[in-house]
C-alpha atoms as a PDB file:
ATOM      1  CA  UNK A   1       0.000   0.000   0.000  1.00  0.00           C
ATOM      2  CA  UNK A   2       2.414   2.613   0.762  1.00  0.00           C
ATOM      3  CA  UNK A   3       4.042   1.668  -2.824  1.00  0.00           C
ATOM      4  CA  UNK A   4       0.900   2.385  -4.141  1.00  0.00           C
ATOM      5  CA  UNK A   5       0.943   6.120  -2.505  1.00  0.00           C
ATOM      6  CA  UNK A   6       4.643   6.704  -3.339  1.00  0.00           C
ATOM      7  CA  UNK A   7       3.905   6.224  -6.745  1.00  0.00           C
ATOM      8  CA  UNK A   8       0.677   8.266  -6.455  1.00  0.00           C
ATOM      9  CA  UNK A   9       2.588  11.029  -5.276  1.00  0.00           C
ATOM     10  CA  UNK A  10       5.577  10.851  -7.802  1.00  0.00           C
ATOM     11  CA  UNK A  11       2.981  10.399 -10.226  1.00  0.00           C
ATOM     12  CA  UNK A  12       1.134  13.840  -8.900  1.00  0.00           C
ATOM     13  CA  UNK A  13       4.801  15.598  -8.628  1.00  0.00           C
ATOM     14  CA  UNK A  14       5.346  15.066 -12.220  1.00  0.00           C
ATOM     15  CA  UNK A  15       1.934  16.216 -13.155  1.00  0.00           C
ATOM     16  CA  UNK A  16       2.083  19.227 -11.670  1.00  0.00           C
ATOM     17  CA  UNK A  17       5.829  19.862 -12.503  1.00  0.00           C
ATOM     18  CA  UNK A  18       4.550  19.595 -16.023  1.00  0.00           C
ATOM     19  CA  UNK A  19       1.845  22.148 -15.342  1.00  0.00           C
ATOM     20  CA  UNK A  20       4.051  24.544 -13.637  1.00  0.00           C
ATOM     21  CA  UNK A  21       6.579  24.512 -16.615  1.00  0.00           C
ATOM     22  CA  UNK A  22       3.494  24.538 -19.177  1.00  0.00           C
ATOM     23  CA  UNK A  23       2.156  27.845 -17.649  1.00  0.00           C
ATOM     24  CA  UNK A  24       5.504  29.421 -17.300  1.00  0.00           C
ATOM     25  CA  UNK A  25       5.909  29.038 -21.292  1.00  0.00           C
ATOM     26  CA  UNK A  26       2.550  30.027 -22.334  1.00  0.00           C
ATOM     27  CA  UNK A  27       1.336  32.320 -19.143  1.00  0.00           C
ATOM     28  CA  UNK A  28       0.220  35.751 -19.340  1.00  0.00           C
ATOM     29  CA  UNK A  29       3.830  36.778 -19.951  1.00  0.00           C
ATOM     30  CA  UNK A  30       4.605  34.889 -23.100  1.00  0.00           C
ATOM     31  CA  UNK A  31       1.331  36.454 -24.109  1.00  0.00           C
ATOM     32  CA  UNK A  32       2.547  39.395 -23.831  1.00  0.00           C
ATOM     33  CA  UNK A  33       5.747  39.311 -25.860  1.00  0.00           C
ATOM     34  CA  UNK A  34       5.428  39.283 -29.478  1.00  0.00           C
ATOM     35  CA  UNK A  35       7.704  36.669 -31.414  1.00  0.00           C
ATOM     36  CA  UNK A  36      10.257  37.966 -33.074  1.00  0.00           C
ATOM     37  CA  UNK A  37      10.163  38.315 -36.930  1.00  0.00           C
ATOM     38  CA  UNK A  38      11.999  36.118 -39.066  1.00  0.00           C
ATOM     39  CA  UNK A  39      13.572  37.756 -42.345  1.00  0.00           C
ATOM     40  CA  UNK A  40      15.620  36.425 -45.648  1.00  0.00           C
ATOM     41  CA  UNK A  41      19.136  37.383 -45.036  1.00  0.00           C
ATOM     42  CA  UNK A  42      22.536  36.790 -46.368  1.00  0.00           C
ATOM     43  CA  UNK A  43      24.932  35.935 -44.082  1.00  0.00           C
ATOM     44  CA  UNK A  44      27.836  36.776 -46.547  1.00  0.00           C
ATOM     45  CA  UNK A  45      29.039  40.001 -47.034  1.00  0.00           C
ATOM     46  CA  UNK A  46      27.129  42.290 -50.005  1.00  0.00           C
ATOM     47  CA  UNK A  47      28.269  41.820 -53.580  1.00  0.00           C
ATOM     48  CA  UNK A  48      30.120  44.469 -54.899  1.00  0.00           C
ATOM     49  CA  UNK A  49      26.965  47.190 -56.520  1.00  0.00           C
ATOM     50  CA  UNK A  50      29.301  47.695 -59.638  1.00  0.00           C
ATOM     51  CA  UNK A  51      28.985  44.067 -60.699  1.00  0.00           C
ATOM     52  CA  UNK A  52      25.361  44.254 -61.158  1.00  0.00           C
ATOM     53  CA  UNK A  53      22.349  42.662 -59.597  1.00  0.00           C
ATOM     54  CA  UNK A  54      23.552  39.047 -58.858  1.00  0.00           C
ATOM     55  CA  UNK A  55      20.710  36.423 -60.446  1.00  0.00           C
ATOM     56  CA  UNK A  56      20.681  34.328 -57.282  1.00  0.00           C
ATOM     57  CA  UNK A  57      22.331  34.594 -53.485  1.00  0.00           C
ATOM     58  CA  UNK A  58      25.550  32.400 -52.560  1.00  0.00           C
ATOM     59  CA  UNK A  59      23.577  31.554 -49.479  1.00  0.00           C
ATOM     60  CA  UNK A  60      19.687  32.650 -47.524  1.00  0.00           C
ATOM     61  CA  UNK A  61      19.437  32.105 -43.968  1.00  0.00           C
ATOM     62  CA  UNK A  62      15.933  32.432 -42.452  1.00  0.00           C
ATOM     63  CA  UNK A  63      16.196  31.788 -38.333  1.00  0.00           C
ATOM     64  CA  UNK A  64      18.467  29.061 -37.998  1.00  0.00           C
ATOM     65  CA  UNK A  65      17.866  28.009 -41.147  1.00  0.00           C
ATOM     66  CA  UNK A  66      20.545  28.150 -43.972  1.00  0.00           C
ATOM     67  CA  UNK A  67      20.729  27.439 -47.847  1.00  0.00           C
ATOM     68  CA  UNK A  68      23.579  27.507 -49.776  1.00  0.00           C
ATOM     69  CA  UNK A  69      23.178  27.555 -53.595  1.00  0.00           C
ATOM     70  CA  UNK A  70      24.968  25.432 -55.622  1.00  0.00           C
ATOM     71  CA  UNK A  71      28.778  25.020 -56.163  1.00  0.00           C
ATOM     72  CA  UNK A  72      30.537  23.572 -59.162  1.00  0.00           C
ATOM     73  CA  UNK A  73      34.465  23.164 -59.743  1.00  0.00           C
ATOM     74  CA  UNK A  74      35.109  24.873 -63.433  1.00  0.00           C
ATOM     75  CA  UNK A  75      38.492  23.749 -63.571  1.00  0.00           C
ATOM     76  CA  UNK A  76      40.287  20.742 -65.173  1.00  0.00           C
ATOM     77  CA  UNK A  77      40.428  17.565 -63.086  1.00  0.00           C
ATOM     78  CA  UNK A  78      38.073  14.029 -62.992  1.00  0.00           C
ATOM     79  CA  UNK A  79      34.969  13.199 -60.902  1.00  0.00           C
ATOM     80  CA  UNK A  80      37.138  13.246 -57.640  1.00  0.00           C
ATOM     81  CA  UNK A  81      39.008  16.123 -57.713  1.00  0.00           C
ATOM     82  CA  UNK A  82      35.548  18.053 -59.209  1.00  0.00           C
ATOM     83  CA  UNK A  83      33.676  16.736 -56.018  1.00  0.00           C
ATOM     84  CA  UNK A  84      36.819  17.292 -53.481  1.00  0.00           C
ATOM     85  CA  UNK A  85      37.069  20.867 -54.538  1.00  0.00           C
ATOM     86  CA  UNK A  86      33.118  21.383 -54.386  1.00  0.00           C
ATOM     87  CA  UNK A  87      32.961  19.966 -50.928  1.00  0.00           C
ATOM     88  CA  UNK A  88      36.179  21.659 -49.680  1.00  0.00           C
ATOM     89  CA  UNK A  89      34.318  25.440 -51.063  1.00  0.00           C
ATOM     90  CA  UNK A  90      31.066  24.053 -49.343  1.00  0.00           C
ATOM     91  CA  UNK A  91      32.753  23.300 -46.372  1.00  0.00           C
ATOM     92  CA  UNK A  92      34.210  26.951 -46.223  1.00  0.00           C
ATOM     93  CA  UNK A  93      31.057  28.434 -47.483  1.00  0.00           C
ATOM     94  CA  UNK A  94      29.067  26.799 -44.595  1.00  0.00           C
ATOM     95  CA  UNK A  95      31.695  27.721 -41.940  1.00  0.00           C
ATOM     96  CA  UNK A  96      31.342  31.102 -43.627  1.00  0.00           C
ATOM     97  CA  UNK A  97      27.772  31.483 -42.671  1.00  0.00           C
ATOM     98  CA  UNK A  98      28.125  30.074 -38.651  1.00  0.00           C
ATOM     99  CA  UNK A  99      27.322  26.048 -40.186  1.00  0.00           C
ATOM    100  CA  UNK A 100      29.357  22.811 -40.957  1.00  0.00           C
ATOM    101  CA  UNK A 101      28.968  20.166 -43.076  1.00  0.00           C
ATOM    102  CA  UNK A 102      27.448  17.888 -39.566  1.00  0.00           C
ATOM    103  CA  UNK A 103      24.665  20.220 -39.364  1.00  0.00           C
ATOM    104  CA  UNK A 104      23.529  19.953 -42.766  1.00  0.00           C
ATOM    105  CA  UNK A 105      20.267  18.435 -43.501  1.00  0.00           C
ATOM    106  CA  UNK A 106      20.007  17.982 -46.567  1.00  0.00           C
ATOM    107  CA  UNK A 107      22.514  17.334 -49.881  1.00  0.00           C
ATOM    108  CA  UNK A 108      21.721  17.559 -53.698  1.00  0.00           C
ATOM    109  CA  UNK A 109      24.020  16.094 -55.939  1.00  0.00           C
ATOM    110  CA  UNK A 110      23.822  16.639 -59.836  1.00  0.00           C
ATOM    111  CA  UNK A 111      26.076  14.623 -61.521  1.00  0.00           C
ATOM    112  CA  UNK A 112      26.788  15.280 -65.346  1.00  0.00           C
ATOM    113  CA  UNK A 113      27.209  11.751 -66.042  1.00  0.00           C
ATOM    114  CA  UNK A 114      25.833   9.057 -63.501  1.00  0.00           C
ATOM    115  CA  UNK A 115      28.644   6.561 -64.554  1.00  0.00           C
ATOM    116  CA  UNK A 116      30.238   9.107 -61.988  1.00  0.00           C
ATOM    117  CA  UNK A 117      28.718   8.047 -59.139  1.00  0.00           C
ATOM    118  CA  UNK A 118      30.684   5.259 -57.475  1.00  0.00           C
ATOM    119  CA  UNK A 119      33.810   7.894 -57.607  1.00  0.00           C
ATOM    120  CA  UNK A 120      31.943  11.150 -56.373  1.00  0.00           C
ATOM    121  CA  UNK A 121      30.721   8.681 -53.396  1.00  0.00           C
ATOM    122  CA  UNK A 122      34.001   7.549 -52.533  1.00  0.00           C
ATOM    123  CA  UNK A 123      35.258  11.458 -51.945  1.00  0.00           C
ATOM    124  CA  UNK A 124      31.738  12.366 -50.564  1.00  0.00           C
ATOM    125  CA  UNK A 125      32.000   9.528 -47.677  1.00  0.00           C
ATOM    126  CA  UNK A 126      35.489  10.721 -46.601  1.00  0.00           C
ATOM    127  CA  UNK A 127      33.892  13.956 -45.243  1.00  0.00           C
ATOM    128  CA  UNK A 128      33.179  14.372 -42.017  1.00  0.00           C
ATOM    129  CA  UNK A 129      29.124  14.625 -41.721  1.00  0.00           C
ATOM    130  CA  UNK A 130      28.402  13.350 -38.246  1.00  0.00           C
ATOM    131  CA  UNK A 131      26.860  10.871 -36.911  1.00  0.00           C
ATOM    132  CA  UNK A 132      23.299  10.927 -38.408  1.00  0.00           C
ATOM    133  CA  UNK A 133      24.285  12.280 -41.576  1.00  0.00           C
ATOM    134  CA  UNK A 134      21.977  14.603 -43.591  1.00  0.00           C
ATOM    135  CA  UNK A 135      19.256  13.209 -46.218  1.00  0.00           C
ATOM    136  CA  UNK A 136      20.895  13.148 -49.740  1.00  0.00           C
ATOM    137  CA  UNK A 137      19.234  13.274 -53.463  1.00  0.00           C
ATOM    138  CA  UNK A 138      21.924  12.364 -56.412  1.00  0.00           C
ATOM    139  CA  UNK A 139      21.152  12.481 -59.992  1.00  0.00           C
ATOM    140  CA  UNK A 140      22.342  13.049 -63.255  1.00  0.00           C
ATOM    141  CA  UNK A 141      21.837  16.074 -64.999  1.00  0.00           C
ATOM    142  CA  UNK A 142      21.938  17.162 -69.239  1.00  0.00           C
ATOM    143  CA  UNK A 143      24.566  19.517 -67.904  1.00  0.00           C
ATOM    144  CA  UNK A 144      25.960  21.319 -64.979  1.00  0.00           C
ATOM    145  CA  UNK A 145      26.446  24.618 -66.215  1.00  0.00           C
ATOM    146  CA  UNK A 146      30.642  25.940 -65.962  1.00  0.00           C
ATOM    147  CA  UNK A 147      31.750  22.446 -67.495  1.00  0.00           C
ATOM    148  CA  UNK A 148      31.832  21.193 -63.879  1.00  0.00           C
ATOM    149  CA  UNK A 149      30.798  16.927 -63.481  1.00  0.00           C
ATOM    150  CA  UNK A 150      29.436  17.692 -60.252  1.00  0.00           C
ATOM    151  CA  UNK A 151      27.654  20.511 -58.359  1.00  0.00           C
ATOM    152  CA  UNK A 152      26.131  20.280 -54.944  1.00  0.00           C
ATOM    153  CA  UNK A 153      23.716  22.511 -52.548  1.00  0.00           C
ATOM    154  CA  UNK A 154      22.819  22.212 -49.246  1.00  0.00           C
ATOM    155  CA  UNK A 155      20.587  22.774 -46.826  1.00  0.00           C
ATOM    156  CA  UNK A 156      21.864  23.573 -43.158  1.00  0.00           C
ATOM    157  CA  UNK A 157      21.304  25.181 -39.697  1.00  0.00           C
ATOM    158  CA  UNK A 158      23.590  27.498 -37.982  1.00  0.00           C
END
């Protein structure tokens, strides 16, 4: 029996310990504030205004949120140095921004020839992505534009 009313009261503790915290969150204070308002940002420096209006940003964050466009390597080299030099910039890019490449959450690969694959995947699983590694999408593409065999984006927090 007095099992029975421990448990009762640990049971009733936890109840109300819930309710307490509950009401602090959402109590006449919280009512009160207003949430702050999230905004599209870049969180690279501004393009230089003489260059023109860019067509697309190198990177939007929105809250904790953070996309990076994506990056191609335009110079000469095969399917491994292409995607070691396009995860090296994205790497840097992320950093960049306040990120990493283990708190991305999601990875598009286009490939400009899927015979590719086996050798992009090789250099892609040598970088470090933590241990539940972000969602990926790979496919082959009519082109990636620059002459690149690879480009990838990402989508990260900060």
């Amino acid at each position: 029996m007095e099992n029975k009313s421990r448990r009762g009261l640990l049971t009733k503790g936890a109840v109300a310990a819930a309710a307490a915290t509950a009401l602090a969150v959402t109590g006449a204070d919280a009512k009160a504030k207003k949430p702050a308002k999230l905004a599209k940002r870049s969180p690279y420096p501004p393009r230089d205004p003489s260059a023109g209006k860019p067509m697309f940003s190198r990177g939007v964050a929105y809250g904790n949120m953070l996309f990076i466009s994506g990056i191609g390597y335009h110079k000469e080299g095969d399917i491994a140095v292409h995607t070691r030099g396009v995860l090296d910039e994205m790497s840097q890019a992320l950093k960049d921004a306040g990120s990493s490449l283990q708190q991305c959450l999601k990875v598009t690969v286009l490939l400009a020839d899927l015979k590719d694959y086996a050798a992009m995947n090789e250099v892609y699983k040598s970088y470090d992505w933590g241990d539940v590694p972000p969602v990926r999408t790979t496919t082959s593409v009519a082109g990636v534009p620059g002459n690149s065999l690879v480009e990838i984006d990402v989508i990260a927090y900060i």
